[in-house]
Protein backbone atom coordinates (compact mmCIF):
# COMPACT_ATOMS: atom_id res chain seq x y z
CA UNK A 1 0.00 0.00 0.00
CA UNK A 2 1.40 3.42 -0.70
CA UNK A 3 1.96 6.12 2.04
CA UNK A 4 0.06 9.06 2.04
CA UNK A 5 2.92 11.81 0.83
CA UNK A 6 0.87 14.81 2.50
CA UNK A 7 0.03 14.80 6.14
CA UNK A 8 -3.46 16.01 6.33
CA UNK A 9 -3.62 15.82 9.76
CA UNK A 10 -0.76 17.71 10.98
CA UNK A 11 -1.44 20.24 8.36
CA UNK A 12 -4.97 21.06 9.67
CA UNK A 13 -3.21 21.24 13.10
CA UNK A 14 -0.94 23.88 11.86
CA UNK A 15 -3.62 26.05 10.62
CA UNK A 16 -5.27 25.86 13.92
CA UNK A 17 -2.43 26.60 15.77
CA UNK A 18 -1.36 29.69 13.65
CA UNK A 19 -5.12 30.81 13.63
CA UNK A 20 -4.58 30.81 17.85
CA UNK A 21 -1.32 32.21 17.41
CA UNK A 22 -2.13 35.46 15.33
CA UNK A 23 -5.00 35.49 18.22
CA UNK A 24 -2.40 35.31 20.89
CA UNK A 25 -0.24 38.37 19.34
CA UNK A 26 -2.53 40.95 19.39
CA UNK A 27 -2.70 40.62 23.00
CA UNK A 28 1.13 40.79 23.04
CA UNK A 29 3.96 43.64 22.48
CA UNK A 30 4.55 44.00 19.04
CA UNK A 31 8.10 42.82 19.23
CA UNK A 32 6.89 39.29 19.91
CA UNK A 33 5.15 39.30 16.57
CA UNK A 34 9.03 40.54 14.89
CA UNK A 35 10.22 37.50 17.02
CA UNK A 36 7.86 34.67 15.90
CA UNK A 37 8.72 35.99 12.52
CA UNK A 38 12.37 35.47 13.00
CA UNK A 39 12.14 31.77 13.95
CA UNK A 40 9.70 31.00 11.66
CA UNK A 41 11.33 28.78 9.78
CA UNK A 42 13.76 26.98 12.39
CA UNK A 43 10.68 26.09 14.99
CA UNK A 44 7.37 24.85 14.81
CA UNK A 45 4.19 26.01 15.22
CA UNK A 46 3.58 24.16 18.46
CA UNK A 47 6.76 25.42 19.65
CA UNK A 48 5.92 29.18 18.68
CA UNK A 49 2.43 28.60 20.49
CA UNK A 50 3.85 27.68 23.44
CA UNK A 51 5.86 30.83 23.32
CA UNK A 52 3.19 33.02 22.70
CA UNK A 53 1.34 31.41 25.88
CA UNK A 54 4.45 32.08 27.94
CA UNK A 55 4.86 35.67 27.11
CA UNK A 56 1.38 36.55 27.60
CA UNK A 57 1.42 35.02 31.06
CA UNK A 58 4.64 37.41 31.61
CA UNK A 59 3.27 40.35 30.46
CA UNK A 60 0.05 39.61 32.73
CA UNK A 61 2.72 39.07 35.66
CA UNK A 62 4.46 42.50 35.10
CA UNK A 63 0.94 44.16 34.82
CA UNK A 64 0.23 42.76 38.80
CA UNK A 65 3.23 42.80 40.11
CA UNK A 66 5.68 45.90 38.17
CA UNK A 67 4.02 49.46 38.92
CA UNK A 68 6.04 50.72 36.08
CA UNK A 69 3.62 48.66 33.92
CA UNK A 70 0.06 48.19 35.98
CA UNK A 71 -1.03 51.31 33.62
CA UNK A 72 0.06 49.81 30.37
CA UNK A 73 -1.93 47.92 27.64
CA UNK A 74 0.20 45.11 26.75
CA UNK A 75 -0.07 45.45 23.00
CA UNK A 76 1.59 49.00 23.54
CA UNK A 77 4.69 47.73 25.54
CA UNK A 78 7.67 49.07 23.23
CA UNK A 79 11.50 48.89 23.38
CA UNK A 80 11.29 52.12 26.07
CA UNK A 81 9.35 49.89 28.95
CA UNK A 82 11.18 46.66 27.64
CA UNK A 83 14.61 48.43 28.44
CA UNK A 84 13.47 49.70 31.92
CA UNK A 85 12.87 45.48 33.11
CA UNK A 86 15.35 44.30 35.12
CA UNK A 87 16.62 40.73 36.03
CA UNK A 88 15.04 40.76 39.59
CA UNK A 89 11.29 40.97 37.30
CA UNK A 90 12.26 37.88 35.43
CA UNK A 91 13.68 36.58 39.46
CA UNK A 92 10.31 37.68 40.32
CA UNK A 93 7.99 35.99 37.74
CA UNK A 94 10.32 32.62 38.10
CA UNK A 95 8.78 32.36 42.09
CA UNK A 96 5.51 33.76 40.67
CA UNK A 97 5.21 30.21 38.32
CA UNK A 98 5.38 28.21 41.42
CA UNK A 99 1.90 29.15 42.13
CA UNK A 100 -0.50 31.81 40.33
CA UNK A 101 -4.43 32.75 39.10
CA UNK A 102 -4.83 32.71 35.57
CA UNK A 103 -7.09 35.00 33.88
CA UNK A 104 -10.48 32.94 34.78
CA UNK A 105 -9.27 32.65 38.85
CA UNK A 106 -7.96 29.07 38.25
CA UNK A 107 -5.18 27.76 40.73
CA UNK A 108 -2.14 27.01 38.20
CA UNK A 109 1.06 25.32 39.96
CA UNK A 110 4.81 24.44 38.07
CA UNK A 111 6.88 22.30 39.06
CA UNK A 112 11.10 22.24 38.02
CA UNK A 113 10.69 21.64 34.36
CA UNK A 114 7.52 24.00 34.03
CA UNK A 115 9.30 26.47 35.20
CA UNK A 116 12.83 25.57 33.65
CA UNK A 117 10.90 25.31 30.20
CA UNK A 118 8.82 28.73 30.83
CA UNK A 119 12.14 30.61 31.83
CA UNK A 120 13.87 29.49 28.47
CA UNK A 121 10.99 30.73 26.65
CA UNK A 122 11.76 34.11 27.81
CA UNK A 123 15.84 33.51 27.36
CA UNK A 124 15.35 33.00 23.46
CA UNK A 125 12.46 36.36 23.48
CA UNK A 126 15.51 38.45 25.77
CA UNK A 127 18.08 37.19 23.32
CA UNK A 128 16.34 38.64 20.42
CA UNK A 129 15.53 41.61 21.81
CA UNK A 130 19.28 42.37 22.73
CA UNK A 131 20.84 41.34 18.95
CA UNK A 132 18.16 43.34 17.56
CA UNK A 133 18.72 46.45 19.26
CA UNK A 134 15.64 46.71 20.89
CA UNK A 135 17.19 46.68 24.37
CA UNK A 136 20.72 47.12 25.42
CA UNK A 137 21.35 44.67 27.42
CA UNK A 138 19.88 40.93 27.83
CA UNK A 139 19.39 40.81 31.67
CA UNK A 140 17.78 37.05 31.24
CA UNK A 141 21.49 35.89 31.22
CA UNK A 142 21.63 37.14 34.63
CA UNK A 143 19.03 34.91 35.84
CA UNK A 144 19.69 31.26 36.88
CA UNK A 145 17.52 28.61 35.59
CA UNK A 146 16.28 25.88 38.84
CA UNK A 147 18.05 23.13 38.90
CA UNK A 148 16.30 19.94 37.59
CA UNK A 149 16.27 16.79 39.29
CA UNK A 150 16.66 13.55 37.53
CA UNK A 151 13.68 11.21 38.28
CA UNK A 152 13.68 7.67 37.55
CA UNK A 153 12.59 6.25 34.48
CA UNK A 154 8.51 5.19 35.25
CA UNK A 155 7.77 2.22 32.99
CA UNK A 156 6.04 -1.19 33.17
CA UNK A 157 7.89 -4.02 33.68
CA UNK A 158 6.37 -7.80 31.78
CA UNK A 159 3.94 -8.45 33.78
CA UNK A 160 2.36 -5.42 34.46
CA UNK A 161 2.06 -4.82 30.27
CA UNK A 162 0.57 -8.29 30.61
CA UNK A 163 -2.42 -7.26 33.08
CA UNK A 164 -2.61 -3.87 31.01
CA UNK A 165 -3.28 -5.70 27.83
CA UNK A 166 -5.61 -8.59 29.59
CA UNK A 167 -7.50 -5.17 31.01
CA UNK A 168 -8.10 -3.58 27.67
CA UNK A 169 -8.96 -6.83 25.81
CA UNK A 170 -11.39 -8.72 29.16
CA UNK A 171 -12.50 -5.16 30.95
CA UNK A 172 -11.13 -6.93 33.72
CA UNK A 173 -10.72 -4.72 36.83
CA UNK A 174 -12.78 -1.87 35.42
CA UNK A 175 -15.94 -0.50 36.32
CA UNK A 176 -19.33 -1.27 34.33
CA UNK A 177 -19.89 1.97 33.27
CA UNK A 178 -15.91 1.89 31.99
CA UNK A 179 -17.06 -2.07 31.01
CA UNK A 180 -19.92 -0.83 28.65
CA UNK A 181 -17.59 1.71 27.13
CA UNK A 182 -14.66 -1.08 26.44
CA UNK A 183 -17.42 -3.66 25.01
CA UNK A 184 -17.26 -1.24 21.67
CA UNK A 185 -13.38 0.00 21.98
CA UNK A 186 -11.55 -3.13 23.11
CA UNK A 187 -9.85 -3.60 19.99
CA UNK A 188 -9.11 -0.27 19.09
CA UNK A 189 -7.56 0.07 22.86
CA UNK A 190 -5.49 -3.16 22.32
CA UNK A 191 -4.04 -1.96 19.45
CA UNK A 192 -3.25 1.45 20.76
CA UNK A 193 -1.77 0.11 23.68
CA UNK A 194 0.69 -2.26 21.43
CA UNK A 195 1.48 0.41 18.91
CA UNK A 196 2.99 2.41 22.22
CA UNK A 197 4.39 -0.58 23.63
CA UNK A 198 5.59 -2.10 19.92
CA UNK A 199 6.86 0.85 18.30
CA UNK A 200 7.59 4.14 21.09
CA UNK A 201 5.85 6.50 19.34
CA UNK A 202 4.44 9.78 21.08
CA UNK A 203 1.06 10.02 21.63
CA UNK A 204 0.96 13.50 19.20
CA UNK A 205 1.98 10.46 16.09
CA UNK A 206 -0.08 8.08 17.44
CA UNK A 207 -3.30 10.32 16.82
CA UNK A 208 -2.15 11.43 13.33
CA UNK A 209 -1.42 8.11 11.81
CA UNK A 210 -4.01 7.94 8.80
CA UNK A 211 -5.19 4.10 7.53
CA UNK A 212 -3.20 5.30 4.39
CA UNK A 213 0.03 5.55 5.72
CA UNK A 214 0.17 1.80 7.07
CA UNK A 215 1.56 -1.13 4.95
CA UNK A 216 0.10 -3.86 6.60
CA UNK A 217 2.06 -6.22 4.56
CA UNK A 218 5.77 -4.72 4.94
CA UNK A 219 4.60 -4.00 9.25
CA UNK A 220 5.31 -0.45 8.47
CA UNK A 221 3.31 2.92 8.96
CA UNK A 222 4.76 6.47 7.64
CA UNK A 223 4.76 9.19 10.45
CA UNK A 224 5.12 12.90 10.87
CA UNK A 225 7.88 13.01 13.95
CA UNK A 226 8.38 16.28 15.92
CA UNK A 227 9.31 19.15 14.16
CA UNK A 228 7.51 17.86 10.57
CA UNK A 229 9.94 15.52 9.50
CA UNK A 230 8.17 12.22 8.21
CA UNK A 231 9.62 8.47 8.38
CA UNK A 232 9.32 4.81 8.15
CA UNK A 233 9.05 2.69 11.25
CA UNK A 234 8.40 -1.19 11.74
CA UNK A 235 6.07 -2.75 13.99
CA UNK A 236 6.05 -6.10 15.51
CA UNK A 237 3.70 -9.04 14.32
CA UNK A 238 1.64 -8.75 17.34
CA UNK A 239 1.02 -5.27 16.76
CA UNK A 240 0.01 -6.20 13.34
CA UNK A 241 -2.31 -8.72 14.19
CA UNK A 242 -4.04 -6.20 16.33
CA UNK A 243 -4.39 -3.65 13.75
CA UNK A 244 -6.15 -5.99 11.11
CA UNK A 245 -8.54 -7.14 14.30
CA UNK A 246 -9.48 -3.67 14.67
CA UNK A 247 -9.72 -2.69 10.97
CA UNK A 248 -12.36 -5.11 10.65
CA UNK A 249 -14.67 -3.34 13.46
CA UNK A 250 -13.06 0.04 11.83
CA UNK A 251 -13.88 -0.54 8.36
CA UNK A 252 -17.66 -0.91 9.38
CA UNK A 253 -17.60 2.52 11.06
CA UNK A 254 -18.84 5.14 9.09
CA UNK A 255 -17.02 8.33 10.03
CA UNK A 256 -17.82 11.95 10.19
CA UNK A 257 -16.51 14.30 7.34
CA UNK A 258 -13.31 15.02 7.51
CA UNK A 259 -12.42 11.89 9.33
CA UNK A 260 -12.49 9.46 6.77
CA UNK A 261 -8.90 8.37 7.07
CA UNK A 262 -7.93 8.70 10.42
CA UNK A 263 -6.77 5.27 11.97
CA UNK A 264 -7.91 5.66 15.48
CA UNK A 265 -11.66 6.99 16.06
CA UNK A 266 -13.62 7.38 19.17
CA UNK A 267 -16.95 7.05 20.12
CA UNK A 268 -18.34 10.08 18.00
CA UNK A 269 -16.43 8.70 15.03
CA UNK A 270 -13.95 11.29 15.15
CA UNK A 271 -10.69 11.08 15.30
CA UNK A 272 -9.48 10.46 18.69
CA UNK A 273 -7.86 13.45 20.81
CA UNK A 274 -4.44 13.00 22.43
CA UNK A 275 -6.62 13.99 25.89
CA UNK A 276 -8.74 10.42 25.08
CA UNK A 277 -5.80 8.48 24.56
CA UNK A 278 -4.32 9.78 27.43
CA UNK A 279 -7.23 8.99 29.32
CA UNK A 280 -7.36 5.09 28.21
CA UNK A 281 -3.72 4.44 28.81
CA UNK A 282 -4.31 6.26 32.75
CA UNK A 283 -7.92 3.59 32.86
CA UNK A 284 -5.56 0.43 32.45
CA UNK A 285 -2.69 1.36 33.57
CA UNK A 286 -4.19 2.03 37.16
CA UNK A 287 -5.67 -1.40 36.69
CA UNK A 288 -2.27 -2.79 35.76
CA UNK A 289 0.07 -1.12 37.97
CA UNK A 290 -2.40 0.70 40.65
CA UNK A 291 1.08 2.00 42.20
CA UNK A 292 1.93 4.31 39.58
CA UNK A 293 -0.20 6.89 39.19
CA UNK A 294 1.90 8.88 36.93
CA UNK A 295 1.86 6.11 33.78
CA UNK A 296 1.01 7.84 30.71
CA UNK A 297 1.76 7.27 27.32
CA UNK A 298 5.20 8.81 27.31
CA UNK A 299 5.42 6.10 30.05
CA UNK A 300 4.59 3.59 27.80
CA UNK A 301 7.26 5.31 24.58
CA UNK A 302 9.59 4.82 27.86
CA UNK A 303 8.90 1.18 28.36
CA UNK A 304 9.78 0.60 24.76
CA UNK A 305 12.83 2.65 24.92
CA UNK A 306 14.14 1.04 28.02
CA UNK A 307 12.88 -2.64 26.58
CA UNK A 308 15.20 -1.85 23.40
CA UNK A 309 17.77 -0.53 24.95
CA UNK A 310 17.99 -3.91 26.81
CA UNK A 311 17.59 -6.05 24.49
CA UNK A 312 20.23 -4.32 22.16
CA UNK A 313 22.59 -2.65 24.05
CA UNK A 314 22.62 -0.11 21.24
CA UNK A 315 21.87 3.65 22.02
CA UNK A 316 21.73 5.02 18.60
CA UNK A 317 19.17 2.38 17.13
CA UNK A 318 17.08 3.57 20.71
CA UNK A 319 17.87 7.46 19.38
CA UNK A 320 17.17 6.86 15.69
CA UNK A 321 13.63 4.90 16.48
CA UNK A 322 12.17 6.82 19.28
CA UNK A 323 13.26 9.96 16.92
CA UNK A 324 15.54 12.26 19.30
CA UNK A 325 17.31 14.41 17.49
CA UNK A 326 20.26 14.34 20.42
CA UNK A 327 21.64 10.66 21.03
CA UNK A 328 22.96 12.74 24.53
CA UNK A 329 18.63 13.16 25.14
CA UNK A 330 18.58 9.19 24.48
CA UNK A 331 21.85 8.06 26.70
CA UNK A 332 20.45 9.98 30.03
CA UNK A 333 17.47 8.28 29.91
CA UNK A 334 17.80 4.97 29.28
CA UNK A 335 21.71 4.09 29.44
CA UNK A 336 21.27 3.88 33.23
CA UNK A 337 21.10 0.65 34.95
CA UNK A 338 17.77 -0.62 34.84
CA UNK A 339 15.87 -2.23 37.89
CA UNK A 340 16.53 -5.77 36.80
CA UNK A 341 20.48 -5.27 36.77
CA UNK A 342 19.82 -3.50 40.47
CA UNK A 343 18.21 -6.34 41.52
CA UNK A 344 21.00 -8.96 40.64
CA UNK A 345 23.56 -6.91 42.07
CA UNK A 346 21.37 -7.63 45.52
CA UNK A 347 21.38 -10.87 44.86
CA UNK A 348 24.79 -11.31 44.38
CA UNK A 349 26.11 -9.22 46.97
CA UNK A 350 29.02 -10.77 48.94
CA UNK A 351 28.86 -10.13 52.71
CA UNK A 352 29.79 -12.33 55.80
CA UNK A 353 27.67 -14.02 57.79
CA UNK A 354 26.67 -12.63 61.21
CA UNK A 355 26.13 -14.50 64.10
CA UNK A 356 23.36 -13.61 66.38
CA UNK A 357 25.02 -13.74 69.51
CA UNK A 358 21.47 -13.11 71.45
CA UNK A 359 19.63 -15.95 69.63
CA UNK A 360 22.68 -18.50 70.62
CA UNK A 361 22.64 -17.35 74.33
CA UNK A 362 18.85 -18.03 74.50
CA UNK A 363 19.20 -22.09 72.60
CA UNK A 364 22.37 -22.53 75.61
């Protein structure tokens, strides 16, 4: 079967996101507009949306917190009040993101890498500004970024991806209104399960995969990977065998306009959100592994990373398949020594026997 050469999908998620984005600037300085301009072309639109996001929750900051700028529509914020900010307001907004209101009086909360990832937003905004011109100096440099620490890898080991799957095929351990739901999705859940667990793709692919960019007799599937690019990948036999189960329910489904090739539908025959896949992996996981709460499916991509890894040894065929553009990125997360390996060095600890000197008193 051919693969599709455009990618629908990801191009009608493009147009959405600049539609938000051009909504986003005009509540912005206009130098942010210039900025998003300027990266254009190395970034995508994801990435600038996030940006815009950031800023704007800056800008709101300054306006609560900054009397120099309480008084100011945002949109009219030029390089005169940009130059005037020093590094204690970007000090400021950093223990501002620990906890904060948004616009509609919702509780928001960050945690290290919220933070670390909203503070390098405004690094590459600051560093503009100062090569530009539009202010002379870039005070973000003067700011240092919280320190991250590393967490261990969250995965499933065999047997837990064995209950997970039982779950998702049986309904086992669910509850009957989650029962009813799986009596019309359990194939379409096994399958997405596997195609995390078989292949490591992110959850952003996953939903974008059209039925025209599988080959179900070569056990490949075409994706758009982060930042546009597109590639081949390979899936296992089992995985296979789940996807022709499942196109046999699918190709009964009639789906709405504009949905006609998406692989994975939901209820409303749409194609499914990342939020509802999120959702299904969180229903069986906590079935699976009711210990760890935080398995999503970038837990699962992990599984499959650290499985590989394993198995191979290799760290670039890892790298090249779970499509990080850093091998570095690949090697911090799953070179370390997995729980298996920590458990045999337990086992095979040497250490000298001790004598319970209180246990032989009591037998004499």
């Amino acid at each position: 079967m051919p693969y599709q050469q455009k990618a629908d999908y990801k191009t009608q998620q493009d147009i959405r996101r600049n539609e938000r984005l051009r909504q986003l600037e005009r509540e912005l300085p206009a130098v942010c507009t210039d900025f998003f301009r300027s990266i254009q072309h190395t970034t995508s639109t994801l990435t600038r949306l996030a940006y815009a996001y950031d800023y704007r929750l800056f800008f709101d900051y300054l306006q609560k917190e900054n009397g120099d700028f309480a008084e100011l529509s945002i949109p009219l914020i030029g390089d005169q009040e940009l130059s005037r900010l020093k590094a204690r307001d970007i000090e400021g907004f950093q223990d501002y993101l620990s906890q904060y209101f948004t616009r509609d009086d919702s509780l928001m909360q960050n945690h290290e890498l919220g933070i670390m990832r909203k503070l390098c937003s405004l690094r590459s905004l600051f560093e503009y500004l100062f090569k530009s011109g539009h202010i002379p100096a870039n005070i973000a440099t003067l700011v240092t970024l919280p320190k991250l620490h590393e967490k261990p890898i969250l995965r499933l080991d065999y047997e837990e991806m064995v209950k997970m799957l039982a779950s998702a095929e049986s309904g086992e351990g669910l509850t009957a209104r989650q029962q009813a739901s799986n009596r019309k999705t359990a194939r379409r859940d096994v399958a997405i399960l596997l195609m995390f667990l078989g292949t490591g793709i992110r959850v952003s692919e996953l939903v974008g995969i059209n039925i025209s960019d599988i080959d179900f007799e070569d056990n490949a599937f075409q994706v758009t990977r982060k930042g546009g690019n597109q590639t081949i990948l390979y899936y296992p036999d089992q995985v296979g065998e789940a996807l022709k189960r499942y196109m046999e329910e699918r190709s009964e489904i009639e789906p709405l306009p504009g949905h006609e090739d998406a692989l994975f539908l939901s209820l409303q025959k749409r194609r499914i959100t990342q939020r509802a896949v999120e959702n299904l992996v969180k229903k069986y996981a906590l079935v699976a592994a009711p210990l760890k709460k935080r398995l999503s499916p970038h837990k699962l991509r992990s599984t499959f990373g650290t499985n590989l890894y394993q198995e191979t040894g290799d760290i670039y065929l890892v790298a090249d398949v779970l499509g990080h553009t850093d091998v570095n990125t690949t090697r911090r997360h799953y070179a370390a020594m997995s729980e298996e390996h920590k458990r045999q060095a337990a086992r095979r600890a040497v250490l000298p026997k001790v004598e319970d000197k209180k246990e032989e008193e009591e037998e004499k």
